[in-house]
N, C-alpha and C. Protein backbone atom coordinates (compact mmCIF):
# COMPACT_ATOMS: atom_id res chain seq x y z
N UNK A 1 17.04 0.59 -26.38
CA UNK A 1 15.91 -0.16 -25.88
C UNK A 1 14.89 -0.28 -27.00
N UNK A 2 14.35 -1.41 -26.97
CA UNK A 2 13.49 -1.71 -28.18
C UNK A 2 12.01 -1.02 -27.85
N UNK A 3 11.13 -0.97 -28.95
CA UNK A 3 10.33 -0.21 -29.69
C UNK A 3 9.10 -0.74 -27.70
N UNK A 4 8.98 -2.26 -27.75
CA UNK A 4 7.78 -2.71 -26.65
C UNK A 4 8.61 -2.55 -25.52
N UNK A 5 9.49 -2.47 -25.32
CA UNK A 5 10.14 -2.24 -24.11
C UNK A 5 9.70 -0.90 -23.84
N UNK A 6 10.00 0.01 -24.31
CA UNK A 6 10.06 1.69 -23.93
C UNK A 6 8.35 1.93 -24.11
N UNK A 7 7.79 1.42 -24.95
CA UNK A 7 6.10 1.28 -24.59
C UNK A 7 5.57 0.93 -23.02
N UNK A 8 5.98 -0.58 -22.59
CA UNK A 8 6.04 -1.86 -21.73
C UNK A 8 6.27 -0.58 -20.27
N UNK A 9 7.47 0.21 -20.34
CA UNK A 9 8.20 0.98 -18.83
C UNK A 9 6.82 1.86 -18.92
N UNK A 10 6.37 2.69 -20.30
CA UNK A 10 5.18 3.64 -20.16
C UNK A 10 4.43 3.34 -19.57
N UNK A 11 3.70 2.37 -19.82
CA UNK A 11 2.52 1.94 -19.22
C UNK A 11 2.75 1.55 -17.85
N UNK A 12 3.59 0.62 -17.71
CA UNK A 12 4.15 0.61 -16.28
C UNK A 12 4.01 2.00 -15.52
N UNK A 13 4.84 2.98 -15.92
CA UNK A 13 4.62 4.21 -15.36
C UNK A 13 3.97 5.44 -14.68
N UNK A 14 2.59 4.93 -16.20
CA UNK A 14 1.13 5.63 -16.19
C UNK A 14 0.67 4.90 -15.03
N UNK A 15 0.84 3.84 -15.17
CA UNK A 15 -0.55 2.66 -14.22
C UNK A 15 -0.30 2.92 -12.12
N UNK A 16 1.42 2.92 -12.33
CA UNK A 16 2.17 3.40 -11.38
C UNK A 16 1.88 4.36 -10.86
N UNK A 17 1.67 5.67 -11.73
CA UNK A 17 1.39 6.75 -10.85
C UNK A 17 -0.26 7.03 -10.65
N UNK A 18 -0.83 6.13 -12.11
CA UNK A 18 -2.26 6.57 -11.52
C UNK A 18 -2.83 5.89 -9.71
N UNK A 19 -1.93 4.45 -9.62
CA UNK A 19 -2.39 4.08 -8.43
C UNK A 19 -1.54 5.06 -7.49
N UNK A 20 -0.40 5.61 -7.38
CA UNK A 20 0.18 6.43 -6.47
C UNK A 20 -0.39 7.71 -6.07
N UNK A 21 -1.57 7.94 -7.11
CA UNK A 21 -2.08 9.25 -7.34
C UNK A 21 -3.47 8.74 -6.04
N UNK A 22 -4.31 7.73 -6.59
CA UNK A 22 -4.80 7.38 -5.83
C UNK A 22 -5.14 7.52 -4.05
N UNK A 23 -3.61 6.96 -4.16
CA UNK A 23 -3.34 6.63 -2.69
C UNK A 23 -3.19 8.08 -2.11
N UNK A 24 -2.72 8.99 -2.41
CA UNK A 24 -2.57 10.63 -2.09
C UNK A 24 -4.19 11.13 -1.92
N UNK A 25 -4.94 10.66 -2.76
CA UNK A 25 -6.41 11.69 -2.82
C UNK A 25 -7.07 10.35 -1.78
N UNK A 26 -6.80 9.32 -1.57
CA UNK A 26 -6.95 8.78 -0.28
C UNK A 26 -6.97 8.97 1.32
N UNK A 27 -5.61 9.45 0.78
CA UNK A 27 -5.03 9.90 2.35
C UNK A 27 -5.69 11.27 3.08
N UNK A 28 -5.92 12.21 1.53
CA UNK A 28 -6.58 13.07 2.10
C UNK A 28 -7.66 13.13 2.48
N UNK A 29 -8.97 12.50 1.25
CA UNK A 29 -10.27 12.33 1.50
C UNK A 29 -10.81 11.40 2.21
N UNK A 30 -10.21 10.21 2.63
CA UNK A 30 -10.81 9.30 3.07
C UNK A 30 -11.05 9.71 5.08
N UNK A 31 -12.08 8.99 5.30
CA UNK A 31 -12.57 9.79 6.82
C UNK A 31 -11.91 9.40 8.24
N UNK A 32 -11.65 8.22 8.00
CA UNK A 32 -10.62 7.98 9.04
C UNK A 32 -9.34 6.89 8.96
N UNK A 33 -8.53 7.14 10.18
CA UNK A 33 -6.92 6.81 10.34
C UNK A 33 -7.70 5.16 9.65
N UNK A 34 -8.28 4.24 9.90
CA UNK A 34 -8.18 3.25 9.16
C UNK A 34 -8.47 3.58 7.68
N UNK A 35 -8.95 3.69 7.25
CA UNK A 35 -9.30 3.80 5.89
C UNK A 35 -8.25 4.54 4.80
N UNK A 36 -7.41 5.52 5.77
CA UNK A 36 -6.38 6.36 5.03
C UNK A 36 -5.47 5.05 5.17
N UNK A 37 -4.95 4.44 6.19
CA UNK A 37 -3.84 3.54 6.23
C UNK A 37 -4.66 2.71 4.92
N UNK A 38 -5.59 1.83 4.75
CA UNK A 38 -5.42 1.16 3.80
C UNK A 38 -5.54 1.51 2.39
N UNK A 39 -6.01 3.14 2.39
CA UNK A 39 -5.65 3.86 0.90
C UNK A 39 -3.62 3.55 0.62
N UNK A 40 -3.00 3.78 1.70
CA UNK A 40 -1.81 4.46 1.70
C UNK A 40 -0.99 2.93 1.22
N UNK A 41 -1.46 1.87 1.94
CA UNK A 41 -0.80 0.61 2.34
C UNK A 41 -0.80 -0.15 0.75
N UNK A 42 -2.29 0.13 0.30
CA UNK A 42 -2.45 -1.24 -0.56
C UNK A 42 -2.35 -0.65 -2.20
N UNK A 43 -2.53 0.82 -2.14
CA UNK A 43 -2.19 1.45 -3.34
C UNK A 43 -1.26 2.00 -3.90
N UNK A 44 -0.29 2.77 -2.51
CA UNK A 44 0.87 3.06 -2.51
C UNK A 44 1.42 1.77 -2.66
N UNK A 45 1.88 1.05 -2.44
CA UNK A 45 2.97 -0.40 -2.21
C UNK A 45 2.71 -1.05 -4.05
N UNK A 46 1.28 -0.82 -4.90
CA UNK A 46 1.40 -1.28 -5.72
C UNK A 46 1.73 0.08 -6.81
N UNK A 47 1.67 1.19 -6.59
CA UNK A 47 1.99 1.71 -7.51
C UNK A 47 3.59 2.21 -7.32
N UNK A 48 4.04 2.26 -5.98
CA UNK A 48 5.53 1.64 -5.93
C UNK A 48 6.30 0.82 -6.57
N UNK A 49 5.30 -0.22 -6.19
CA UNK A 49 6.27 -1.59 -6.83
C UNK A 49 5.93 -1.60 -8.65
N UNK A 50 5.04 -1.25 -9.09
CA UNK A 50 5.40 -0.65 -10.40
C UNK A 50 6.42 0.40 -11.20
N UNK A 51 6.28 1.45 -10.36
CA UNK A 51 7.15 2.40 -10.33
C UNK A 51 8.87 1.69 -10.56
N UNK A 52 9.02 0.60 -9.29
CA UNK A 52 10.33 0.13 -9.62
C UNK A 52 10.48 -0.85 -10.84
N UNK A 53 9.55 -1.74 -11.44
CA UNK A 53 9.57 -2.48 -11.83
C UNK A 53 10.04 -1.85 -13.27
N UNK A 54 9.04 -0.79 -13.65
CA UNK A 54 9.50 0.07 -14.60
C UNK A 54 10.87 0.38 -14.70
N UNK A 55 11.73 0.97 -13.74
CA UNK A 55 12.89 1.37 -13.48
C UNK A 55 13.94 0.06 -13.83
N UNK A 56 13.28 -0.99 -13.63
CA UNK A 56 14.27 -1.97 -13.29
C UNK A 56 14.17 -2.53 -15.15
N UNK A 57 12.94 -2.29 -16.00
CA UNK A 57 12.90 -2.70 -16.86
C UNK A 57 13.59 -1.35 -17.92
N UNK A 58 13.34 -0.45 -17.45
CA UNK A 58 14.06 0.54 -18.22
C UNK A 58 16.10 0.45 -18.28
N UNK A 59 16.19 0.01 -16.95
CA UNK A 59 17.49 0.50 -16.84
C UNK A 59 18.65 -0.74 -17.89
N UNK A 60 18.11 -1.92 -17.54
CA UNK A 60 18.40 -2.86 -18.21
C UNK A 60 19.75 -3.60 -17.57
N UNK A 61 20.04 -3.05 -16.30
CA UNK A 61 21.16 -3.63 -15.93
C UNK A 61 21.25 -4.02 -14.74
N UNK A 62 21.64 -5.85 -14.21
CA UNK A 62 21.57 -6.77 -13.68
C UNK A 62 21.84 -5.75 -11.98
N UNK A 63 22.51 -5.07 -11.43
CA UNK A 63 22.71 -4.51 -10.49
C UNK A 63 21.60 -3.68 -10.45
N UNK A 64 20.97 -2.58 -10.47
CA UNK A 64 19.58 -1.74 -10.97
C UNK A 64 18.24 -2.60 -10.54
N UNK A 65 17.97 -4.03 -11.65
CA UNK A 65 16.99 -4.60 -11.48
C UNK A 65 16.89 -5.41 -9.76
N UNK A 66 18.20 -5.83 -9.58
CA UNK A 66 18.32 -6.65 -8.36
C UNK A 66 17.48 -5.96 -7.41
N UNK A 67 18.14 -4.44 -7.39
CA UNK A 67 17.79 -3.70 -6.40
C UNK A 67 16.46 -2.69 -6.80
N UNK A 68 15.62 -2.79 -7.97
CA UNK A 68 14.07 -2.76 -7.59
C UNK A 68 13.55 -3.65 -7.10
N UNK A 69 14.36 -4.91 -7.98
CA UNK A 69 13.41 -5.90 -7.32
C UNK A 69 13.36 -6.59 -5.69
N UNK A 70 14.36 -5.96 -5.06
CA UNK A 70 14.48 -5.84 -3.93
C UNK A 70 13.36 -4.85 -3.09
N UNK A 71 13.36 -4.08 -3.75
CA UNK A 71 12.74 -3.24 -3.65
C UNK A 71 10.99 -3.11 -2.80
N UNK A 72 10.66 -3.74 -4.48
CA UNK A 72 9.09 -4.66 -4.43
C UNK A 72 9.32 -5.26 -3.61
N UNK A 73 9.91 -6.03 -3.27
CA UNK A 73 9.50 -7.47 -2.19
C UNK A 73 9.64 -6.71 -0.90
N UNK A 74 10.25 -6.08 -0.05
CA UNK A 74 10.28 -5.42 0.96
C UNK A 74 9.50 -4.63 0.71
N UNK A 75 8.67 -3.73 -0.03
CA UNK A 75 7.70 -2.54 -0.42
C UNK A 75 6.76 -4.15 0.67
N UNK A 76 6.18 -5.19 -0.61
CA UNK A 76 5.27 -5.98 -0.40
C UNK A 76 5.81 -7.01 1.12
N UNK A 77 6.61 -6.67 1.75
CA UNK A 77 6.88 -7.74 2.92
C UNK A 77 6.15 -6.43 4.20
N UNK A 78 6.87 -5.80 3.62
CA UNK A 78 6.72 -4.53 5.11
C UNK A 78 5.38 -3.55 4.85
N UNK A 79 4.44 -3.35 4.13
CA UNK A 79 3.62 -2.05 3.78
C UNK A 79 2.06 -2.92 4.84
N UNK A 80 2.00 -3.76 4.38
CA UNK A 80 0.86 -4.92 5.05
C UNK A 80 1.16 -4.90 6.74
N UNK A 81 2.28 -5.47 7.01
CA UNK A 81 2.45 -5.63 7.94
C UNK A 81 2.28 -4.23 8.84
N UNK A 82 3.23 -3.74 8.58
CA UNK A 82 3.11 -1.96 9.42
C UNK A 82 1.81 -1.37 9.57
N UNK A 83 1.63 -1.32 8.05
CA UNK A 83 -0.31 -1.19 8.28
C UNK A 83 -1.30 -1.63 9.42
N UNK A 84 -0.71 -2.65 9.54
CA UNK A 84 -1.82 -3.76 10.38
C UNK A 84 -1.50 -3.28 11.63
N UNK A 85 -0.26 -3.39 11.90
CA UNK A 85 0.21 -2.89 13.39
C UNK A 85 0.20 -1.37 13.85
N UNK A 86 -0.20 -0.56 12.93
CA UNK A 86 -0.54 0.97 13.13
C UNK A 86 -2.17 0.90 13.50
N UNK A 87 -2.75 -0.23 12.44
CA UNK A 87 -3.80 0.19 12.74
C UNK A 87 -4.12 -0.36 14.21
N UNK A 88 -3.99 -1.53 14.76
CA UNK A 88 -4.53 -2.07 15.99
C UNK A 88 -3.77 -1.48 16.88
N UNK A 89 -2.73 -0.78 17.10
CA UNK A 89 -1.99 0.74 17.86
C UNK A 89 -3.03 1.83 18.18
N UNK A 90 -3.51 1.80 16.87
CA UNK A 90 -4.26 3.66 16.85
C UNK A 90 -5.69 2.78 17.64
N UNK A 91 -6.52 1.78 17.32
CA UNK A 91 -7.50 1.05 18.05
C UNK A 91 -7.27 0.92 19.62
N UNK A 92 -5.92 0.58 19.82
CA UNK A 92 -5.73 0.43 21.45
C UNK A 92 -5.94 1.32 22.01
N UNK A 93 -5.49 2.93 21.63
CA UNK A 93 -5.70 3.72 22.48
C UNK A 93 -6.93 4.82 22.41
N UNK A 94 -7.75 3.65 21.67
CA UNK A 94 -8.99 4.48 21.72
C UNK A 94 -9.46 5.23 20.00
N UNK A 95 -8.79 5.19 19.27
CA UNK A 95 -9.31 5.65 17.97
C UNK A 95 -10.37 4.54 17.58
N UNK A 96 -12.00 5.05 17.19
CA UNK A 96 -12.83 3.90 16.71
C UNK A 96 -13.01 4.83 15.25
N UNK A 97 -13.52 3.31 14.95
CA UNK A 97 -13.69 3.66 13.36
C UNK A 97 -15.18 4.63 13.17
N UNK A 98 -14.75 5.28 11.99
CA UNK A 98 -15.80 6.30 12.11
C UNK A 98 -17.71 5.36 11.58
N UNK A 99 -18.40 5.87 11.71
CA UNK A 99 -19.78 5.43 11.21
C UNK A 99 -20.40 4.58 9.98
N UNK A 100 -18.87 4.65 8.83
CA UNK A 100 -19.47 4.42 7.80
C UNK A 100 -19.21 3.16 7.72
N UNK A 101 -18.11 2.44 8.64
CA UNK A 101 -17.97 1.00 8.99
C UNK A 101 -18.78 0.48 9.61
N UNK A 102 -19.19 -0.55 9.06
CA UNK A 102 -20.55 -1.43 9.67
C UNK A 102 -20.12 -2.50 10.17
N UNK A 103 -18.73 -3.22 10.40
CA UNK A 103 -18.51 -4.12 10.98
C UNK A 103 -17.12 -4.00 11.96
N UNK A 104 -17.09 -3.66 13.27
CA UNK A 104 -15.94 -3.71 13.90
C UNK A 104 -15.26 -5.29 14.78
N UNK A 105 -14.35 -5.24 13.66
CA UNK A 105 -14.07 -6.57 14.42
C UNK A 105 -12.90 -6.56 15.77
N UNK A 106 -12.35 -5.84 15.68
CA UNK A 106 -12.09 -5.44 17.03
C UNK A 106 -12.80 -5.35 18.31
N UNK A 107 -13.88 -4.79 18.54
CA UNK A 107 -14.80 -4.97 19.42
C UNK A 107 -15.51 -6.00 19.67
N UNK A 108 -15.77 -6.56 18.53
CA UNK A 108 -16.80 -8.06 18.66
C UNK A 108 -15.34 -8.75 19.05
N UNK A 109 -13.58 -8.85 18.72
CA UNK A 109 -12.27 -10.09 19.97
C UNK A 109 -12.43 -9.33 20.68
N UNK A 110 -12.73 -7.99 21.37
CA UNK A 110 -12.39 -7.48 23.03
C UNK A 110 -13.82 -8.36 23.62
N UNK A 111 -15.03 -8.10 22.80
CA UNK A 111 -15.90 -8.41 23.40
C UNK A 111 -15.77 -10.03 24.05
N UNK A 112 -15.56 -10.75 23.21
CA UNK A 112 -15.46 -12.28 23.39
C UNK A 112 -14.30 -12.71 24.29
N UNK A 113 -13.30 -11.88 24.53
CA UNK A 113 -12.02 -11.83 25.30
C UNK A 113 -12.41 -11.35 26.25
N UNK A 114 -12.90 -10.70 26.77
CA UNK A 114 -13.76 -9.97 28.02
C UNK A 114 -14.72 -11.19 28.57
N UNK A 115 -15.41 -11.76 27.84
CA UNK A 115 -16.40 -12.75 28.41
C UNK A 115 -15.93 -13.61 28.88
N UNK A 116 -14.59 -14.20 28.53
CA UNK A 116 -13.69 -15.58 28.70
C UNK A 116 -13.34 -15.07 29.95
């Protein structure tokens, strides 16, 4: 592997785990089930899909890359979506967002759905 390639996977790597690192001191510190889901969703999924991309650029071979790059796209088809649907799950049965959210938009469609 050439000299910018094996540089090119590093950095990939570093950038990869610093956002994966992220998403971990997210999950823990952040104050509530919404806010951890979108530490987990939008930082995890990109320092994933780096993670493979790296892999797929390291490995160098057409079977390998297919399947990071498979990878990424289902990381990025499914991490959003699930997210979204965990979060308005954990909302239905009563989880509200904690104080430091100033705008619930959930309550302002029940509210307007209630009035109709």
């Amino acid at each position: 592997m050439s000299e910018i390639l094996a540089v090119l996977v590093g950095i990939l790597l570093i950038i990869g785990s610093l956002f994966a690192l992220t998403a971990s001191v997210g999950i823990l510190r952040l104050k509530d089930v919404y806010m951890r889901m979108h530490a987990a969703s939008k930082s995890g999924t990109l320092g994933s899909g780096l993670l493979l991309l790296a892999l797929a650029i390291h490995s160098g071979q057409l079977d390998v890359v297919t399947r990071a790059i498979a990878g990424v796209v289902f990381f990025l088809l499914t991490a959003p979506v699930s997210s979204h649907l965990l979060a308005t799950a954990a909302y239905r049965v009563g989880y509200r967002p904690c104080a430091d959210t100033k705008i619930d938009a959930m309550a302002d469609k029940k509210a307007s759905q209630s009035a109709d």
